[in-house]
N, C-alpha and C. Protein backbone atom coordinates (compact mmCIF):
# COMPACT_ATOMS: atom_id res chain seq x y z
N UNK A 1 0.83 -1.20 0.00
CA UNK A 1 0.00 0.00 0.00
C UNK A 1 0.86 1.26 0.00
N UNK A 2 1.97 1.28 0.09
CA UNK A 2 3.09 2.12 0.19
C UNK A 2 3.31 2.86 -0.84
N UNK A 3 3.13 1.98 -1.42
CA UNK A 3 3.45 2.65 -3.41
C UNK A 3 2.34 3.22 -3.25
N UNK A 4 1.08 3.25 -2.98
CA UNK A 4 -0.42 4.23 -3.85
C UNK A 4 0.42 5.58 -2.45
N UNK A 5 1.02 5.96 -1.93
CA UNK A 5 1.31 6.84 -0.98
C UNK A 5 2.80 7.62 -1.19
N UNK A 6 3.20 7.16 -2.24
CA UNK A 6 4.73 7.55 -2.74
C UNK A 6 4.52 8.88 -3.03
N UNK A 7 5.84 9.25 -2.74
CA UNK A 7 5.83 10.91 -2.77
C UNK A 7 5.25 12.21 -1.88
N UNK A 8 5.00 11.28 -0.59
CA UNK A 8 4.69 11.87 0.55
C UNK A 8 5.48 11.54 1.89
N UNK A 9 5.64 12.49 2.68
CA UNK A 9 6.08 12.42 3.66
C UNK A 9 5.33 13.19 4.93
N UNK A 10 4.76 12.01 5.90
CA UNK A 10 4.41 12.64 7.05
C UNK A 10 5.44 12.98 8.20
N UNK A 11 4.82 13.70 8.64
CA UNK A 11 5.89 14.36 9.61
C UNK A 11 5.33 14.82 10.96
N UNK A 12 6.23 14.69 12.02
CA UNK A 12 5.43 14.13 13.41
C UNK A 12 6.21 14.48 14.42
N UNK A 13 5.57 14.34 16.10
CA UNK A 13 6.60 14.36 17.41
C UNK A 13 5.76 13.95 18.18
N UNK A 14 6.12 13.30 19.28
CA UNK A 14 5.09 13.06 20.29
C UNK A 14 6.69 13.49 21.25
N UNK A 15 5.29 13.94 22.40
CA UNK A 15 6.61 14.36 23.88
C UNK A 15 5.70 14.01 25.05
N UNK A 16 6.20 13.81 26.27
CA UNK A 16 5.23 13.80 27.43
C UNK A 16 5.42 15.06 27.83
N UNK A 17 4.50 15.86 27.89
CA UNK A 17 4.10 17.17 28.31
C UNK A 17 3.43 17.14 29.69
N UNK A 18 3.20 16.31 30.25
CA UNK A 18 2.36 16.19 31.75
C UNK A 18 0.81 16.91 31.76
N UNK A 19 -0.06 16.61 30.72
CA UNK A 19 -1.40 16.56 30.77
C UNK A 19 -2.02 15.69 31.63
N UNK A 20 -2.47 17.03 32.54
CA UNK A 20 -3.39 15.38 34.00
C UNK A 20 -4.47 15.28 33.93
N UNK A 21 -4.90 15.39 32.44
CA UNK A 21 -6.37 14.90 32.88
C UNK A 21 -6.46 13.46 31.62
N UNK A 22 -4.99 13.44 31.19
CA UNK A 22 -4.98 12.18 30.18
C UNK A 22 -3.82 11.51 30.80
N UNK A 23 -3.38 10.60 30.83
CA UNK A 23 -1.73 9.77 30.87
C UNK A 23 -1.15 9.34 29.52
N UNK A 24 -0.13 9.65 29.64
CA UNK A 24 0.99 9.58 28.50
C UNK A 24 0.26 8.44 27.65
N UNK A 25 0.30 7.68 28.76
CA UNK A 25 -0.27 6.18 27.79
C UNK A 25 -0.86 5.98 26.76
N UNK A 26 -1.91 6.81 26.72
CA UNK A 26 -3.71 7.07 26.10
C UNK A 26 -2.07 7.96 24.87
N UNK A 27 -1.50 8.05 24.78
CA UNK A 27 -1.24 9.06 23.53
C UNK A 27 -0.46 7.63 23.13
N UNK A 28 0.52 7.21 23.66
CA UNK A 28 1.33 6.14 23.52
C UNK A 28 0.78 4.93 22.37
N UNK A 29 -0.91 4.62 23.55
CA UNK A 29 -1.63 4.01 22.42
C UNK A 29 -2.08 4.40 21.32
N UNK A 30 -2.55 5.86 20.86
CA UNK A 30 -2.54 6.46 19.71
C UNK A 30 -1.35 6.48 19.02
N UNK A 31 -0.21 6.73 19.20
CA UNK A 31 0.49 6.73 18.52
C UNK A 31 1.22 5.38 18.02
N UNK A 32 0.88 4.36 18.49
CA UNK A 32 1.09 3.09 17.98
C UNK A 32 0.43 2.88 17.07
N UNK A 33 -0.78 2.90 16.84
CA UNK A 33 -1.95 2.93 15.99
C UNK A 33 -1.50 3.97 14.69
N UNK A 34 -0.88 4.87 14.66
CA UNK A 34 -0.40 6.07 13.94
C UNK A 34 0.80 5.33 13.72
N UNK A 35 1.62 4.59 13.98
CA UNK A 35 2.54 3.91 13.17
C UNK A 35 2.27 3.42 12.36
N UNK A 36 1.27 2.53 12.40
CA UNK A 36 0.78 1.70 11.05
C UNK A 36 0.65 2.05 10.21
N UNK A 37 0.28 3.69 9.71
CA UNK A 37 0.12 4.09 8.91
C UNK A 37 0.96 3.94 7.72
N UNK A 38 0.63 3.56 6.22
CA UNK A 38 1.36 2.89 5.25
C UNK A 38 2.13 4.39 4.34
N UNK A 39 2.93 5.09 4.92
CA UNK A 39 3.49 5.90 4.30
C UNK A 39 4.66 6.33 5.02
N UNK A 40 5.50 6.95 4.10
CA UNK A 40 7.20 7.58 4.55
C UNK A 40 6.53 8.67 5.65
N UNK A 41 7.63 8.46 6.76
CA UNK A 41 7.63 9.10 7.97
C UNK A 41 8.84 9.50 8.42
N UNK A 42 8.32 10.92 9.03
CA UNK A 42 9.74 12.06 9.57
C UNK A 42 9.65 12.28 11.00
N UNK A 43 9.72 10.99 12.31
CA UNK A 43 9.68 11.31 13.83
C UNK A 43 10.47 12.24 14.14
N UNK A 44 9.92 13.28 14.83
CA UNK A 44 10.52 13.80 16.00
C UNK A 44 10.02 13.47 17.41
N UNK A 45 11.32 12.77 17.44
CA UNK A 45 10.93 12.10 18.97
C UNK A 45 12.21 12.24 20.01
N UNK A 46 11.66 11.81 21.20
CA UNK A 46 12.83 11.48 22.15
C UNK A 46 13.22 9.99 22.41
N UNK A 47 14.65 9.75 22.94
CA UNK A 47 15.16 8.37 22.06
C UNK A 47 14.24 7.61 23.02
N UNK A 48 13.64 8.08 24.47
CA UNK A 48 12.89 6.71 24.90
C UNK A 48 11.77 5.89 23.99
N UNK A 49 11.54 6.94 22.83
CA UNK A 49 10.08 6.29 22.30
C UNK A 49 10.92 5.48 20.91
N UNK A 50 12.28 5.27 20.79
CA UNK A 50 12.13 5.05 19.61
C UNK A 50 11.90 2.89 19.51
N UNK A 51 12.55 2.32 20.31
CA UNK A 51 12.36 0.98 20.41
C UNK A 51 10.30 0.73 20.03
N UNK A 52 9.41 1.51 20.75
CA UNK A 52 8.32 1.69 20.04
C UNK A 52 8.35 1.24 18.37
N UNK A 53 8.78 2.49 17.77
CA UNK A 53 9.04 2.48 16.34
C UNK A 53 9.50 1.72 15.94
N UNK A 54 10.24 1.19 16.22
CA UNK A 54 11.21 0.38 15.16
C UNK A 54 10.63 -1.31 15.82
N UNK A 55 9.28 -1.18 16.51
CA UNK A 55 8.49 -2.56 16.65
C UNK A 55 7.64 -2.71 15.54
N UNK A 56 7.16 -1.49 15.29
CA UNK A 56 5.94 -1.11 13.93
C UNK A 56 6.63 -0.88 13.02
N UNK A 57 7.96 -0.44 12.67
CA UNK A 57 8.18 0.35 11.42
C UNK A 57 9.52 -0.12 11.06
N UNK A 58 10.05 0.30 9.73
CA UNK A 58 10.88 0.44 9.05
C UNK A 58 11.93 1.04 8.58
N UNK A 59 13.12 0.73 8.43
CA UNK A 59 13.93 2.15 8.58
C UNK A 59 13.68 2.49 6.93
N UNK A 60 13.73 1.39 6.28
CA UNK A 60 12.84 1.72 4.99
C UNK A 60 12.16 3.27 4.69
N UNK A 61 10.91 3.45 5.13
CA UNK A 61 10.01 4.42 5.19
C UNK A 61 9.56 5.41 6.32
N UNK A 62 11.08 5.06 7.18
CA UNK A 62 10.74 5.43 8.74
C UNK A 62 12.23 6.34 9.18
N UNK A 63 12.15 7.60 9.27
CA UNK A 63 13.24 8.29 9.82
C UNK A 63 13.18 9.09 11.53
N UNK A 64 13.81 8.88 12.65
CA UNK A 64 13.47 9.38 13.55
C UNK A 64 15.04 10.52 13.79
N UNK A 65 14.25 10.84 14.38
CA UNK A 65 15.60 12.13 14.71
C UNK A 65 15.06 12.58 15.55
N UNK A 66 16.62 12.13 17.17
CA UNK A 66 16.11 12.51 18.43
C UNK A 66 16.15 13.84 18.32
N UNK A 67 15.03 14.17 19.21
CA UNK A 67 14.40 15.56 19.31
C UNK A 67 13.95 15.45 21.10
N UNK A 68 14.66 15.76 21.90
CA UNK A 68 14.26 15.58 23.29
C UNK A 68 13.28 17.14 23.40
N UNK A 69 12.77 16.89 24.50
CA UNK A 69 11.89 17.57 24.63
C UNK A 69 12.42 19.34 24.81
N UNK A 70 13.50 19.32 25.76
CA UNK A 70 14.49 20.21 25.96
C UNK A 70 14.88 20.91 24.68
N UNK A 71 15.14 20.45 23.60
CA UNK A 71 15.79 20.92 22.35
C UNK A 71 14.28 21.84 21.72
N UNK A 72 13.32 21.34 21.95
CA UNK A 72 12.01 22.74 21.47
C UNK A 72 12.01 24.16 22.07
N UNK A 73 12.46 24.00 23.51
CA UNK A 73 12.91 24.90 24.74
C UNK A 73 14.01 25.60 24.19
N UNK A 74 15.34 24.98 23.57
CA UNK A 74 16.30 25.88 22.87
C UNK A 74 15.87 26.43 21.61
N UNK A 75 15.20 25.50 20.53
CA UNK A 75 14.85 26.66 19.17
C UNK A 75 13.45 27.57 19.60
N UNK A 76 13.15 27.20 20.72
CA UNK A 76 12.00 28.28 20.55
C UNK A 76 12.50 29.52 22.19
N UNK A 77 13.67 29.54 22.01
CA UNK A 77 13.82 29.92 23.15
C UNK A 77 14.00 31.62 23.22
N UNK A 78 14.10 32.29 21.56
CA UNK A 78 13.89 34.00 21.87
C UNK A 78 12.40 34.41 21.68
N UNK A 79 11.66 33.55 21.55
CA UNK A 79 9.95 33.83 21.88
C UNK A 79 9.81 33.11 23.41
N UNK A 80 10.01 32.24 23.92
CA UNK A 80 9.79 31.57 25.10
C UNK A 80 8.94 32.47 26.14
N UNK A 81 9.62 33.49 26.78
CA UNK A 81 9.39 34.22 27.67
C UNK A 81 8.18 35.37 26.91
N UNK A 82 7.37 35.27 26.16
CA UNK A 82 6.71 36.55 25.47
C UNK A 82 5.27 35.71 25.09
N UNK A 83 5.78 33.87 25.09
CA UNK A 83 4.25 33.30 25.01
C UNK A 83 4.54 32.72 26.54
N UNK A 84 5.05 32.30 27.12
CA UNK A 84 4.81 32.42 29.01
C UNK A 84 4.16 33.70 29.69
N UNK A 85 4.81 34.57 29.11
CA UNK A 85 3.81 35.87 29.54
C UNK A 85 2.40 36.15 29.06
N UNK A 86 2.05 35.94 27.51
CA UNK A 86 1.02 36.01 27.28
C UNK A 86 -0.10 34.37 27.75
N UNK A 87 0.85 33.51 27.76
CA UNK A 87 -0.45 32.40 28.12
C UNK A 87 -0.81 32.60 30.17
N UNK A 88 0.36 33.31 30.44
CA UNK A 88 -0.16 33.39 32.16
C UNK A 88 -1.11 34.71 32.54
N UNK A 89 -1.76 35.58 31.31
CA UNK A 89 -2.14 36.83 31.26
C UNK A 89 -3.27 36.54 31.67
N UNK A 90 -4.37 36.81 32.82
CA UNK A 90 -5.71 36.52 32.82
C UNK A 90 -6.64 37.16 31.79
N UNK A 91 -5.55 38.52 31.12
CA UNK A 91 -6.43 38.99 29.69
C UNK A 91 -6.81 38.15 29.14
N UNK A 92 -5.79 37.25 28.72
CA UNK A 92 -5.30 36.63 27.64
C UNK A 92 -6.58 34.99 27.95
N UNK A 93 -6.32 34.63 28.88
CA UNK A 93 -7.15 32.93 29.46
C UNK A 93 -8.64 33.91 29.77
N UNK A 94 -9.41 34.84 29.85
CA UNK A 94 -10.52 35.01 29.59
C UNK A 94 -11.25 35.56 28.63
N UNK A 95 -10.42 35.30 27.55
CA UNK A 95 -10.50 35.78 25.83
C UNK A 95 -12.37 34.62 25.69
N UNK A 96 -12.43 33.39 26.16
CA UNK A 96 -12.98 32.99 26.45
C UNK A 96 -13.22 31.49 26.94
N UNK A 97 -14.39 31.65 27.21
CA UNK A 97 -14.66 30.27 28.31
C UNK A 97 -13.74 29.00 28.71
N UNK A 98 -13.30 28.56 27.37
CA UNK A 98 -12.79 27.30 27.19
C UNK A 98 -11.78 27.51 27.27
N UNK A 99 -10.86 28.62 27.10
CA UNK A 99 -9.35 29.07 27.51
C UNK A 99 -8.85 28.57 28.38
N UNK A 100 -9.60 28.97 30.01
CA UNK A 100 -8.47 29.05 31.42
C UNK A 100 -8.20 27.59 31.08
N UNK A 101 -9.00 26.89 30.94
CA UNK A 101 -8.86 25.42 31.30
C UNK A 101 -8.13 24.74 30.45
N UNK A 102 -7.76 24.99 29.19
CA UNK A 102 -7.25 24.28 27.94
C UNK A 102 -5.87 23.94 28.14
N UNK A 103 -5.12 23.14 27.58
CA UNK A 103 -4.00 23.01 27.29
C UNK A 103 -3.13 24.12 26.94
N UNK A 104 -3.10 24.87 25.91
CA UNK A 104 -2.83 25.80 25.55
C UNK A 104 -2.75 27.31 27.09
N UNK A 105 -3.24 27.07 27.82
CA UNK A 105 -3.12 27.79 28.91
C UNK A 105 -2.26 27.09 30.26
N UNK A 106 -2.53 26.06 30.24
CA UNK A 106 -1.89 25.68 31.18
C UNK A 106 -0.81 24.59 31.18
N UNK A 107 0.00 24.46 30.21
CA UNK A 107 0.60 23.41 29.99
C UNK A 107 2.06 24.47 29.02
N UNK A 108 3.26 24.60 29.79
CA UNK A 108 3.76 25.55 29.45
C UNK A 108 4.91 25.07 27.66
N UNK A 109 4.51 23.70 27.52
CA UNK A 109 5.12 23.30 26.81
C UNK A 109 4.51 23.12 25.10
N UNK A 110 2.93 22.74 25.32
CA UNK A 110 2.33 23.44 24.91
C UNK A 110 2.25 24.38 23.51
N UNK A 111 1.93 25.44 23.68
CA UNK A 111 2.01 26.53 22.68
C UNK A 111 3.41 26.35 22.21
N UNK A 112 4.81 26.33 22.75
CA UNK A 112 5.78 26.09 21.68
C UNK A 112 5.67 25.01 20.73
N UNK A 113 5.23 23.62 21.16
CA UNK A 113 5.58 22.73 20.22
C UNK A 113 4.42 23.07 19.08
N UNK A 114 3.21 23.33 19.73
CA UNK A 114 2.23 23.88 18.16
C UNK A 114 3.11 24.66 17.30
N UNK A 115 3.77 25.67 18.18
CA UNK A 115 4.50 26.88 16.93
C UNK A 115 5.41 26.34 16.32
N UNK A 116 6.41 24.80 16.73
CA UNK A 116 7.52 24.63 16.10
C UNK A 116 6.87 23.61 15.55
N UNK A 117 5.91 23.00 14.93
CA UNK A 117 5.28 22.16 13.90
C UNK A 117 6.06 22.59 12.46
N UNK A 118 5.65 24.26 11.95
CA UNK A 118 6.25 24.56 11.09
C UNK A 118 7.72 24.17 10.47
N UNK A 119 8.57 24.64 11.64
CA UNK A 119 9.63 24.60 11.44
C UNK A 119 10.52 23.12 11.18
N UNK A 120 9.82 22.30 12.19
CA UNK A 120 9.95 20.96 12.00
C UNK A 120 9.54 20.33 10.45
N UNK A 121 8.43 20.84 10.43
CA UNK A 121 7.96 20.42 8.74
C UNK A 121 8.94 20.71 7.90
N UNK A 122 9.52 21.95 8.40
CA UNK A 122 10.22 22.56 6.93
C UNK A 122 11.76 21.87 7.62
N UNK A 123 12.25 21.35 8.60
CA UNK A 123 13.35 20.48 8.63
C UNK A 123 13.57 19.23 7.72
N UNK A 124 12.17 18.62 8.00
CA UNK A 124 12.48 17.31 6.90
C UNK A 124 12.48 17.69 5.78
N UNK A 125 11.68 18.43 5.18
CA UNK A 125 11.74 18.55 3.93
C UNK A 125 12.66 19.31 3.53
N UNK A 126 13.65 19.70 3.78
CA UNK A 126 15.04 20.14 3.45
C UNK A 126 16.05 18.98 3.33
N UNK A 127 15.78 18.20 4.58
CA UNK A 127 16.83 16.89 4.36
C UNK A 127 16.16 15.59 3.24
N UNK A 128 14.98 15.85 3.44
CA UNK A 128 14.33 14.97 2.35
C UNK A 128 14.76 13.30 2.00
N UNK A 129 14.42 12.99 3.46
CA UNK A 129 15.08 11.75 3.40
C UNK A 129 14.89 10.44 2.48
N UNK A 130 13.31 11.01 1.83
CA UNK A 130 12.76 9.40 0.96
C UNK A 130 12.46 10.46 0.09
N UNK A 131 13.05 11.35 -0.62
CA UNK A 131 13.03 12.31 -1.63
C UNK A 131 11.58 12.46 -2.46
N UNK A 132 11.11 12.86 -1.22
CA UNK A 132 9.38 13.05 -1.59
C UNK A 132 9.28 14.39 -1.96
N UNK A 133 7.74 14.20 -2.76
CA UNK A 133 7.62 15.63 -3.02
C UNK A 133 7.07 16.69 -2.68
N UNK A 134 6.20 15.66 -1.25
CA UNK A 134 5.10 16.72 -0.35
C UNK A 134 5.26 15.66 0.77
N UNK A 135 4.50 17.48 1.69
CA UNK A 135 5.20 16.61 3.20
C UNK A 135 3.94 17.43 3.77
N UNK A 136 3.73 16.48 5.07
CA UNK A 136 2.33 17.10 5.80
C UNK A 136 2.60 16.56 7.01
N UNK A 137 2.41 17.33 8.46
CA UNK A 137 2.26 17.18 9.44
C UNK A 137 1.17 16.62 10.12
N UNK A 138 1.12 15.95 11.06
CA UNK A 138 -0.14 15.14 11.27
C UNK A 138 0.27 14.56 12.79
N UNK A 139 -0.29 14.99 13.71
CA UNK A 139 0.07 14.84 15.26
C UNK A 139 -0.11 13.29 15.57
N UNK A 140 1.08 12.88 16.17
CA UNK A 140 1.09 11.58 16.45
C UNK A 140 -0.06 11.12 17.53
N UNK A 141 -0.59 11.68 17.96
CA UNK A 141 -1.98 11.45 18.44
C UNK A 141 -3.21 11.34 17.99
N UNK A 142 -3.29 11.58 16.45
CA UNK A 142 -4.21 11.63 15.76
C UNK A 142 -5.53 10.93 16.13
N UNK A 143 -5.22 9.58 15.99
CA UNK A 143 -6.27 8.34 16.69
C UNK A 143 -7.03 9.04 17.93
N UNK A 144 -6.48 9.81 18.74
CA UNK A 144 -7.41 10.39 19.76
C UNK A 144 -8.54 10.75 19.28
N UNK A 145 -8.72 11.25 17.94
CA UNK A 145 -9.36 12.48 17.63
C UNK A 145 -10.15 11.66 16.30
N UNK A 146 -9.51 11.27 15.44
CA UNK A 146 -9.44 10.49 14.21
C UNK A 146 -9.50 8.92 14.04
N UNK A 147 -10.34 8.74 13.29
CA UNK A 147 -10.74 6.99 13.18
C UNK A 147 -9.73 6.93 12.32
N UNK A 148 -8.63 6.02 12.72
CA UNK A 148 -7.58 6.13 12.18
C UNK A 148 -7.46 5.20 10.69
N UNK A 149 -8.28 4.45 10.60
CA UNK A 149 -8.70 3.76 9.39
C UNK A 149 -8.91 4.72 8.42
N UNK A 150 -9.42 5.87 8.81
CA UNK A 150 -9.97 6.99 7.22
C UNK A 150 -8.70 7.41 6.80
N UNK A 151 -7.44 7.28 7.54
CA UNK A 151 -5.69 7.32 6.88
C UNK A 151 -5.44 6.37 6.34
N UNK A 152 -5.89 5.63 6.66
CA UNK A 152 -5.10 4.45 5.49
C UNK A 152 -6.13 3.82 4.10
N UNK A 153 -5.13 3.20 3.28
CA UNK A 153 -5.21 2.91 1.98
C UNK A 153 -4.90 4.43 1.14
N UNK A 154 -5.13 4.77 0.41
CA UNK A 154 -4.67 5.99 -0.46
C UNK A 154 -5.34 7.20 -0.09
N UNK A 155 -5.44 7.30 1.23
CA UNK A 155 -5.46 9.15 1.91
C UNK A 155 -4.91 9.57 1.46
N UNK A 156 -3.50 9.59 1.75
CA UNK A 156 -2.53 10.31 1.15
C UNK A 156 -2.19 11.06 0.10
N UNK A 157 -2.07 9.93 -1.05
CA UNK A 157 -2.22 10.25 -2.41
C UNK A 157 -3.47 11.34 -2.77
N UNK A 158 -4.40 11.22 -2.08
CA UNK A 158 -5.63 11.81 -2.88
C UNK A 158 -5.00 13.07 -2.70
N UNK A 159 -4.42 13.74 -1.57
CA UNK A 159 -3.96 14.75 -0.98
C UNK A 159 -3.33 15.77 -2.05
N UNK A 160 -2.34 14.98 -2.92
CA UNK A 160 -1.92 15.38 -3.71
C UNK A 160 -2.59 16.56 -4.32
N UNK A 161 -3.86 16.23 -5.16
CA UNK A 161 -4.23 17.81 -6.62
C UNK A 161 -4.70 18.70 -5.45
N UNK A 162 -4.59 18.44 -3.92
CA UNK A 162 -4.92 19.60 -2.89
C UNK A 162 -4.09 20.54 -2.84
């Protein structure tokens, strides 16, 4: 099924961020499930998760590059202090309702890794490891959210004339 998916590259990170109203686990198991997925992959991970990967995957279609959690903290580190200030702003967490309580407010790790999605995207696809020609980000948690079956067989591909 690999071939109907050629010429794509997903691209990814999972971290334990200390969300207490979920356990690591519940992502752990999503993201196992998100391995299966039948297409070239760009982990950013930390090296505890990689024995995971390389139970499901391939070095074939499978590139990880440790990315500890700490190293988001250094490239995002001359904004750091300017979204800590704005996510601890009570302006800012009663913008509305669903704010104070969200992730995005209280989880200081959080809002950087959303912002360094980009940059990460545009890492692999510079090194271009399975010399694809499109690359898309897609949170290794997906399955939380996503019946992870509607990814597989030729998702991907369709993606393409998008």
């Amino acid at each position: 099924m690999l071939s109907e998916n050629k010429g794509i590259t997903v691209v990814s990170g999972l971290w334990n961020i200390g969300k207490e109203n979920r356990p690591f686990d519940h992502y752990l198991e999503s993201f196992s499930k998100f391995l299966d997925l039948e297409v070239n992959m760009v982990l950013f991970l930390p090296k505890s998760l990689e024995e995971l990967v390389w139970k499901k995957r391939s070095k074939d279609n499978t590139k990880i590059v440790n990315f500890e959690l700490a190293k988001i903290r250094e490239i995002f580190s001359p904004f750091w202090a300017n979204v800590e200030k704005i996510r601890n702003d009570e302006k800012w967490k009663s913008q509305a309702a669903w704010l104070r309580n969200s992730p995005q407010a209280n989880l200081e790790w959080y809002n950087p890794i959303v912002m360094s999605k980009v940059s990460l995207l545009h890492d692999a696809s510079i090194y271009n490891y399975f010399n694809d020609e499109y690359f898309i980000w897609l949170d290794a948690g997906i399955s939380n959210t996503v019946n992870i079956d509607t990814l597989q067989g030729d998702f991907f591909s369709k993606l393409k004339p998008l």
